[in-house]
Protein backbone atom coordinates (compact mmCIF):
# COMPACT_ATOMS: atom_id res chain seq x y z
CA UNK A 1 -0.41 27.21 14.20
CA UNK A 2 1.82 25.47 11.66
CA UNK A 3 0.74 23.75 8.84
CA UNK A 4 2.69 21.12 9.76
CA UNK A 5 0.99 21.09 12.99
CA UNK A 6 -1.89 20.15 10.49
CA UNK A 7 -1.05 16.81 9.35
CA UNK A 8 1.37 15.80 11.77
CA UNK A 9 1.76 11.38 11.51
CA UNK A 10 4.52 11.34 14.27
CA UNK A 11 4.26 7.90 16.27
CA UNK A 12 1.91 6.80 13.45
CA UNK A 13 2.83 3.56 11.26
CA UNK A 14 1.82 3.72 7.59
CA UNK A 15 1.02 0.83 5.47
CA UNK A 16 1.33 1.63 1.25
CA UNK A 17 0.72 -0.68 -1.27
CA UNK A 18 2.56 0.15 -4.69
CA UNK A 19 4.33 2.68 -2.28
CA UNK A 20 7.50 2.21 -4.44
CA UNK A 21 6.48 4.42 -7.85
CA UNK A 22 4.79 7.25 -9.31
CA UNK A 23 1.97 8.50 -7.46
CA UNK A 24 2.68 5.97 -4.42
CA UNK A 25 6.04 7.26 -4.21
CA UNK A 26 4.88 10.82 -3.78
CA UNK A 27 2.42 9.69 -1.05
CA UNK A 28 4.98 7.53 0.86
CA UNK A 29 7.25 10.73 0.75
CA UNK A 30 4.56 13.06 2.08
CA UNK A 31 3.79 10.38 4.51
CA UNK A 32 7.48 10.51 5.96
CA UNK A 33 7.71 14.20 5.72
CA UNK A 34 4.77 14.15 8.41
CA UNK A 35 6.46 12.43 10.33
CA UNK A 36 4.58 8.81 9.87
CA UNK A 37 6.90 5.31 9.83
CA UNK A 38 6.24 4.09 6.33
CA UNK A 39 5.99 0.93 5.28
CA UNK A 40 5.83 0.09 1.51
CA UNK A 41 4.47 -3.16 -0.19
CA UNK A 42 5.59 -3.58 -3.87
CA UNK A 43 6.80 -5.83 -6.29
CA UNK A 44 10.54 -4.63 -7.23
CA UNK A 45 12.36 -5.54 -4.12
CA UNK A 46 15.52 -3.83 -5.45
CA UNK A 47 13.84 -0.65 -6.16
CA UNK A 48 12.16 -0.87 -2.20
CA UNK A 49 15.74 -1.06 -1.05
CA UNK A 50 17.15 1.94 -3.00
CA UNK A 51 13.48 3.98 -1.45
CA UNK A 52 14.25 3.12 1.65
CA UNK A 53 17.95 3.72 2.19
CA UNK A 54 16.96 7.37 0.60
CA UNK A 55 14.21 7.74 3.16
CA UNK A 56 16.58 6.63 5.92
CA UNK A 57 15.12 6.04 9.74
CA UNK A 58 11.37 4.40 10.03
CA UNK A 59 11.27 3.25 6.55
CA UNK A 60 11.20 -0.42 5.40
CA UNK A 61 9.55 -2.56 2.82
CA UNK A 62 8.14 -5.88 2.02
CA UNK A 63 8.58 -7.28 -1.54
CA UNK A 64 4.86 -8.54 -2.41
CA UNK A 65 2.86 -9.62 -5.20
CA UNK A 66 -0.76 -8.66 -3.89
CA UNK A 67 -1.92 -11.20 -6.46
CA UNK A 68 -1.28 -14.04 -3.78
CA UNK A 69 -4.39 -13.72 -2.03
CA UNK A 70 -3.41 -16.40 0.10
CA UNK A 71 -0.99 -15.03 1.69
CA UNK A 72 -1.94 -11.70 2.81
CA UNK A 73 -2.88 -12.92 5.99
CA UNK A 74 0.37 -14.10 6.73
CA UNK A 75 2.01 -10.46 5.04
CA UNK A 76 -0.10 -8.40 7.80
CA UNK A 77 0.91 -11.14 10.57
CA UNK A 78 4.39 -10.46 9.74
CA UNK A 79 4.47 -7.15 9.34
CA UNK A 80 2.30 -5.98 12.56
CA UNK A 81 4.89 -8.43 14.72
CA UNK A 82 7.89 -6.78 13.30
CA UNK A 83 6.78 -3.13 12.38
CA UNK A 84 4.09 -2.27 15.07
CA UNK A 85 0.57 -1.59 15.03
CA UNK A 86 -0.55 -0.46 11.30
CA UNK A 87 -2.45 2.84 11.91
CA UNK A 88 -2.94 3.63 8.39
CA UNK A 89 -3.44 1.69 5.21
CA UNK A 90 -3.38 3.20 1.89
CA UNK A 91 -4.51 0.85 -0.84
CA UNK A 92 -2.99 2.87 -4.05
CA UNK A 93 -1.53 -0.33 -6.05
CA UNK A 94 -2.57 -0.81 -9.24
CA UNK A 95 -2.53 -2.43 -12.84
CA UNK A 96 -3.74 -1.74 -15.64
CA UNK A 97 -3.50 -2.89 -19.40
CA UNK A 98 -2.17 -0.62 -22.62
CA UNK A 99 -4.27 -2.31 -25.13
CA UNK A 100 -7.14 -2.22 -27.45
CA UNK A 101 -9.92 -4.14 -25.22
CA UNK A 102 -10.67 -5.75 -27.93
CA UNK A 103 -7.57 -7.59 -27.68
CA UNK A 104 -7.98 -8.31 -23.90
CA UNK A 105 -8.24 -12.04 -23.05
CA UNK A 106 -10.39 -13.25 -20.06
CA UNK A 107 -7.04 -14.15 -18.22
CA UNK A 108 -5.62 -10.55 -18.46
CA UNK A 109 -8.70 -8.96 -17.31
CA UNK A 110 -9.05 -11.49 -14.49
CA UNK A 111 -5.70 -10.41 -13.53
CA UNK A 112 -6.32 -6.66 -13.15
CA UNK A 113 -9.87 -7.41 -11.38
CA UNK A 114 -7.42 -9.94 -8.68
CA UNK A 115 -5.04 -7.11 -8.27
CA UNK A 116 -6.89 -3.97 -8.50
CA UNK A 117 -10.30 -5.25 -6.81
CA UNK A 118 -9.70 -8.79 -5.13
CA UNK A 119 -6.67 -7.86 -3.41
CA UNK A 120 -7.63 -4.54 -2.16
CA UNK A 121 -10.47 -6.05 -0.53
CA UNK A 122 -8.61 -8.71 0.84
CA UNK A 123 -6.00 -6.70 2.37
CA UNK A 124 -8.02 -4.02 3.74
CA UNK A 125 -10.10 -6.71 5.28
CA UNK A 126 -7.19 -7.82 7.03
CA UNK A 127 -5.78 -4.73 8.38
CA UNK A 128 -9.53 -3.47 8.98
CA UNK A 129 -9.55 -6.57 11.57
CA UNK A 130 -6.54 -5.27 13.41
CA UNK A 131 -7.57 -2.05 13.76
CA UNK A 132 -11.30 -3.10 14.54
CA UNK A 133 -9.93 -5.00 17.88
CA UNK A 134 -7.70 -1.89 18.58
CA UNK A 135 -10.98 0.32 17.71
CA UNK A 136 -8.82 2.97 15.51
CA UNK A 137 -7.44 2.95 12.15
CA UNK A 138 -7.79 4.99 8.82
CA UNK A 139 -7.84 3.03 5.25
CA UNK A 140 -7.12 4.93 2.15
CA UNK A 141 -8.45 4.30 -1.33
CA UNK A 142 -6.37 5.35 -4.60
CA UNK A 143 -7.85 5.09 -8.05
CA UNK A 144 -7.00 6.50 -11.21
CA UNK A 145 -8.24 6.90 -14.75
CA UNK A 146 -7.35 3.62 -15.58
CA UNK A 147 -10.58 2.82 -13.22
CA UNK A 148 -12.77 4.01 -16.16
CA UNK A 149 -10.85 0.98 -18.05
């Protein structure tokens, strides 16, 4: 057997959040490599576009800001009509702050518990009823140090 044979995502449709950087980047690449359509949610549309001509065939993006709670429902709506079933979600988007937190306002911290916490729940809640009806799905948490923030 391959190793390839090991983690093979053909026919599979990938969902990454902050897909489009760093440590995202090198899990939407892997992703591809196995063979999975990848879909990547980030903020820097222009950046998305340069990922996904470089990726070439069953790549494509949506330019979100998970911070608009609101309209996540609509974001999975979308996406599942035009992309195909999400199989796989992997939450790995992420903010953090690069300051004393004793200079952290209430505002700033509410932002990175709204991205970081708030959103992932809400979107994985969404995607988690999609797959629940189609009774199979994986979801995929990310953290990093910054978590110990």
């Amino acid at each position: 057997m391959h190793n390839n044979d090991l983690f093979d995502l053909a026919g599979k449709t990938v969902m990454i959040t902050g897909g489009g950087s760093g440590l995202g980047l090198a899990i939407t690449r892997a992703l591809k490599q196995a063979g999975a359509k990848v879909i990547i949610i980030g903020r820097r549309e222009d950046v998305l576009q340069s990922i996904c001509r470089e990726l070439g065939e069953n790549a494509a993006y949506r330019a979100f800001d998970l911070s608009h709670l609101e309209e996540i429902p609509t974001l999975i709506e979308e996406i599942e009509a035009t992309e195909g079933p999400i199989d796989v979600l992997v939450n790995n988007a992420g903010i953090n702050l690069k300051k004393d937190i004793l200079e952290v306002t209430n505002e700033e911290f509410g932002n990175v518990v709204q991205v970081n916490q708030t959103a992932v729940f809400s979107l994985t809640r969404e995607v988690a009823r999609k797959m629940a009806s189609r009774g199979t799905g994986s979801i995929i948490m990310i953290s990093s140090m910054a978590a110990k923030y």
